[in-house]
N, C-alpha and C. Protein backbone atom coordinates (compact mmCIF):
# COMPACT_ATOMS: atom_id res chain seq x y z
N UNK A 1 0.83 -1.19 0.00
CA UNK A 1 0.00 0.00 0.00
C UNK A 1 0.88 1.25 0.00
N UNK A 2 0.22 2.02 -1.19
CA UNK A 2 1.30 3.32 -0.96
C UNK A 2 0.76 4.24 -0.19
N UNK A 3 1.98 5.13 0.73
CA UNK A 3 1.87 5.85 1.87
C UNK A 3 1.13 7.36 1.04
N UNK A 4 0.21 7.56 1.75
CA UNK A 4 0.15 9.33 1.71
C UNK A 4 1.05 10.23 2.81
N UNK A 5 2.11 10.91 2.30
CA UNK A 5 3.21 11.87 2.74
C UNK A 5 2.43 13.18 2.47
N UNK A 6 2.53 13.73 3.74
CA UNK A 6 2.37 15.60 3.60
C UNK A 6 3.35 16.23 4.49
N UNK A 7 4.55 17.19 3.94
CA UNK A 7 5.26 17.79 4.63
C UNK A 7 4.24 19.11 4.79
N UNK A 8 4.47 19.55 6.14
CA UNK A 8 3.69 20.37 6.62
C UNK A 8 4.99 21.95 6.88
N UNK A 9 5.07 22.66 5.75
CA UNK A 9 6.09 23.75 5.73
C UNK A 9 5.64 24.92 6.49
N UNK A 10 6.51 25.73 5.90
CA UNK A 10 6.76 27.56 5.58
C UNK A 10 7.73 28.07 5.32
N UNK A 11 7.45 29.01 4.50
CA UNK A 11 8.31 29.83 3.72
C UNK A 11 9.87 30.06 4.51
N UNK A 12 10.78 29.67 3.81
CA UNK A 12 12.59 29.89 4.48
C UNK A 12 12.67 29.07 5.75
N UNK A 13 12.28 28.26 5.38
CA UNK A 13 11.84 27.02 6.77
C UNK A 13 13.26 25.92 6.47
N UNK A 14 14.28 26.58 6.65
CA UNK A 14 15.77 25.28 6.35
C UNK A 14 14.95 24.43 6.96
N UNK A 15 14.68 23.56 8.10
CA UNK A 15 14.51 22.05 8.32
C UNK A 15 13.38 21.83 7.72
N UNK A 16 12.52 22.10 6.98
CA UNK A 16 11.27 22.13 6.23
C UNK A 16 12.07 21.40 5.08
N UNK A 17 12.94 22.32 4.47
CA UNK A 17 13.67 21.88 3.01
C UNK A 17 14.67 20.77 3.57
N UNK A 18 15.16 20.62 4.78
CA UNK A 18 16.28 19.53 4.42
C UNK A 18 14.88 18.21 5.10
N UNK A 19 14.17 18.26 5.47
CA UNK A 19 13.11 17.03 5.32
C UNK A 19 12.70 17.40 4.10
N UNK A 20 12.29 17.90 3.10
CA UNK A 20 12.16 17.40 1.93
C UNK A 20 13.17 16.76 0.93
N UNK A 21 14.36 17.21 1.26
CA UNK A 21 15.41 16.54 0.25
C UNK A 21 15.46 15.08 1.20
N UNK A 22 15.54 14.62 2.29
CA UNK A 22 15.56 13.97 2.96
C UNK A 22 14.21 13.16 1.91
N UNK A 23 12.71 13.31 1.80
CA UNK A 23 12.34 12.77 0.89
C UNK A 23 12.53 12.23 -0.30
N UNK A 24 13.22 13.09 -0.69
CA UNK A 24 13.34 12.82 -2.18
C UNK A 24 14.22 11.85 -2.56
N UNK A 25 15.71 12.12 -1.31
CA UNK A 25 16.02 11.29 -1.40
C UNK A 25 16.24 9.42 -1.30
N UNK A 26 15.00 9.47 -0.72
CA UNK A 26 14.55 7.86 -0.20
C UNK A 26 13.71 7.87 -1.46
N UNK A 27 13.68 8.36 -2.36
CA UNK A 27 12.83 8.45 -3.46
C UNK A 27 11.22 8.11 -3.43
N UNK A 28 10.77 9.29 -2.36
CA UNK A 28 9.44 9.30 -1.90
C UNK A 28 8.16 10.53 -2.52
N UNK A 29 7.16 9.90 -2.99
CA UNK A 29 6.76 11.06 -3.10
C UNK A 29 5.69 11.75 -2.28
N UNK A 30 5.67 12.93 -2.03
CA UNK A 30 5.05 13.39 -1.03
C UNK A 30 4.11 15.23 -1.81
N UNK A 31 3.38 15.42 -0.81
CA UNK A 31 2.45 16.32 -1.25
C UNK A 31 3.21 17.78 0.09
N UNK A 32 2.90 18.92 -0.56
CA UNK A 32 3.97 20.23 0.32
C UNK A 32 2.81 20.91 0.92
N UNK A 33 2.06 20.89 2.16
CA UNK A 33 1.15 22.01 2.73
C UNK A 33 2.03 23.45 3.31
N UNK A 34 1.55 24.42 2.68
CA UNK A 34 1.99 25.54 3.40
C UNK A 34 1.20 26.34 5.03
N UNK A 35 1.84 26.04 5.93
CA UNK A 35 0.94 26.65 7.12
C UNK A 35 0.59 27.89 7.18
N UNK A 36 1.38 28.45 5.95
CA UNK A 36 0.99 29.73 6.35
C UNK A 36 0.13 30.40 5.30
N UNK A 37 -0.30 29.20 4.80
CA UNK A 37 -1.39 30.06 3.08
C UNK A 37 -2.22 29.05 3.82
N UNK A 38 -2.08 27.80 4.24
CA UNK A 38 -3.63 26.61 4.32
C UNK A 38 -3.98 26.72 5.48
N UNK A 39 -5.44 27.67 5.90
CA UNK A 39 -5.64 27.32 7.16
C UNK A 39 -5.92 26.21 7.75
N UNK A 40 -6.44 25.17 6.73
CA UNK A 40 -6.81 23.84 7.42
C UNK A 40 -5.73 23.15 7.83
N UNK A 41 -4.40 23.37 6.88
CA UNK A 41 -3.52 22.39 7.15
C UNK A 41 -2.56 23.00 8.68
N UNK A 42 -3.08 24.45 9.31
CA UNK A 42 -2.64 24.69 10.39
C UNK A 42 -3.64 24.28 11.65
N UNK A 43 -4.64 24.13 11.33
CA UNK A 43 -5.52 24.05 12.38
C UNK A 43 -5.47 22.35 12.64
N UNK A 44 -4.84 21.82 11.46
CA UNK A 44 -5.03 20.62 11.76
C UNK A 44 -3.48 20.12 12.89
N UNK A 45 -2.45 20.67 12.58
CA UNK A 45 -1.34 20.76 13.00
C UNK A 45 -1.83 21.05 14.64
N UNK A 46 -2.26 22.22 14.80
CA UNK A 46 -2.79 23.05 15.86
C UNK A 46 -3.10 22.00 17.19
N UNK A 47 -4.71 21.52 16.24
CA UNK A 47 -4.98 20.27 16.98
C UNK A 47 -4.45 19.44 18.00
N UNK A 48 -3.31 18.92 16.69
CA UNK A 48 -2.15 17.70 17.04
C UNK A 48 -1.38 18.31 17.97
N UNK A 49 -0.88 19.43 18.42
CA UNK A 49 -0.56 19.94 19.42
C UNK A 49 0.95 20.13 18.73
N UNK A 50 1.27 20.67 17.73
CA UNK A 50 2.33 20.98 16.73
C UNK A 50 2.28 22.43 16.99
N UNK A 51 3.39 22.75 17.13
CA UNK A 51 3.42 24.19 17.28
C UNK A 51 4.54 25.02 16.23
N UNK A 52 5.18 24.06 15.89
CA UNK A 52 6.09 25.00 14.68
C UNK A 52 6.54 23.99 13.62
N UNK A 53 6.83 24.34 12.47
CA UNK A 53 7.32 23.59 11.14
C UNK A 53 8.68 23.23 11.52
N UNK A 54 9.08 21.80 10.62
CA UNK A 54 8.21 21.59 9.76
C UNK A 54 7.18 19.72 10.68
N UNK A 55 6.56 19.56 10.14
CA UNK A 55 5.59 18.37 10.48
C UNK A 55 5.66 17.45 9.59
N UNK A 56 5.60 15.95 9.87
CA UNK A 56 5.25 15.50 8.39
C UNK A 56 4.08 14.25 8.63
N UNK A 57 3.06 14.30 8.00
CA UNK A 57 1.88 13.50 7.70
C UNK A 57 2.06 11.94 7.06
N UNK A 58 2.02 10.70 7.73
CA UNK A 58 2.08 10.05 7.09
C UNK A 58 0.92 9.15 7.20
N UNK A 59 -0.03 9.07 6.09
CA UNK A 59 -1.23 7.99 6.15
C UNK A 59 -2.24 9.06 7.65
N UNK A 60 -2.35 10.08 7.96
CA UNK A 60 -3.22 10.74 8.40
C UNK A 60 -1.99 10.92 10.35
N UNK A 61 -0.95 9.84 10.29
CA UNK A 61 -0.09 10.34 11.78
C UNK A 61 0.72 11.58 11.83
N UNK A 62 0.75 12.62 12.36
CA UNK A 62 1.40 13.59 12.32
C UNK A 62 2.88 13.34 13.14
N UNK A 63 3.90 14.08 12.62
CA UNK A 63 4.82 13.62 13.00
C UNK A 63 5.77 14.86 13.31
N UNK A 64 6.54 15.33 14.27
CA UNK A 64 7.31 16.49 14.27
C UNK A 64 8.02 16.33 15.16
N UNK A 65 9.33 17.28 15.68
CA UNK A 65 10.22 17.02 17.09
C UNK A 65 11.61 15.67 16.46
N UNK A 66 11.69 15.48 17.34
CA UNK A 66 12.72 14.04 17.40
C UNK A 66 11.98 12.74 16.47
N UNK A 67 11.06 13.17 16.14
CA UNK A 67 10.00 11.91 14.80
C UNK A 67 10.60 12.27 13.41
N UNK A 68 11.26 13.29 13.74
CA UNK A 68 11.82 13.75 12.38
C UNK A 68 13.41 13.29 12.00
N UNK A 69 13.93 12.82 12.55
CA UNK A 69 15.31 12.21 12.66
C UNK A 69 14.92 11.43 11.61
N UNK A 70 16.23 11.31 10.84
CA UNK A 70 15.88 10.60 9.84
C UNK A 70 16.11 8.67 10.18
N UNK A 71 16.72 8.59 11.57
CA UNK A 71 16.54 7.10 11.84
C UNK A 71 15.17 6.69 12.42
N UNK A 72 14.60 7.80 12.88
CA UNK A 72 12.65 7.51 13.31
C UNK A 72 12.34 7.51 11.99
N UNK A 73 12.13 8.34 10.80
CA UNK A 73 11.76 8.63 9.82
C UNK A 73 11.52 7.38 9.15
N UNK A 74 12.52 6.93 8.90
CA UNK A 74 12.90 5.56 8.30
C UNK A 74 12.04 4.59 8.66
N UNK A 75 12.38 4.32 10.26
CA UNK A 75 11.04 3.48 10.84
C UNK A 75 9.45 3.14 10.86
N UNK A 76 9.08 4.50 10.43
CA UNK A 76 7.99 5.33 10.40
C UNK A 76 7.68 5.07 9.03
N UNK A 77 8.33 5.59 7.62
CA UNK A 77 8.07 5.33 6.54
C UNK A 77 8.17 3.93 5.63
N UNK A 78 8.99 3.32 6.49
CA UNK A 78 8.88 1.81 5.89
C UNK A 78 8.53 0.50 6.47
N UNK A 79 7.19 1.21 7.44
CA UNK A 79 6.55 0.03 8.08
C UNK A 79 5.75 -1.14 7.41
């Protein structure tokens, strides 16, 4: 089953962009929410109790903090 990926950004967000090359390079493809143009995709963040970029969505789990290491990452994306 293929994963639905949403990196959850903003604009000049370095760890935003190095988790996306971090995507790309596992040769993943993923969908880019901006928090600061999508209100839904902040309120949804909000929710989750996320308080700053970047986040990343996988299959509807939100993920941010130390989930973002790319040895959790890994774990996380190739369950």
């Amino acid at each position: 089953m293929e994963k639905e990926i949403i990196v959850y950004s903003t604009p000049l967000c370095v760890p935003c962009e190095n988790l996306k090359k971090f995507l790309r390079e596992e040769g993943l493809e993923f969908k880019v929410k901006d928090i600061m143009m999508d209100s839904e995709a902040a309120e949804l963040l909000e929710e989750k109790g996320v308080r700053s970029a970047p986040a990343l969505g996988i299959n509807g789990k939100i993920l941010f903090g130390v989930d973002l290491r790319p040895e959790n990452l890994r774990k996380e994306l190739y369950l």
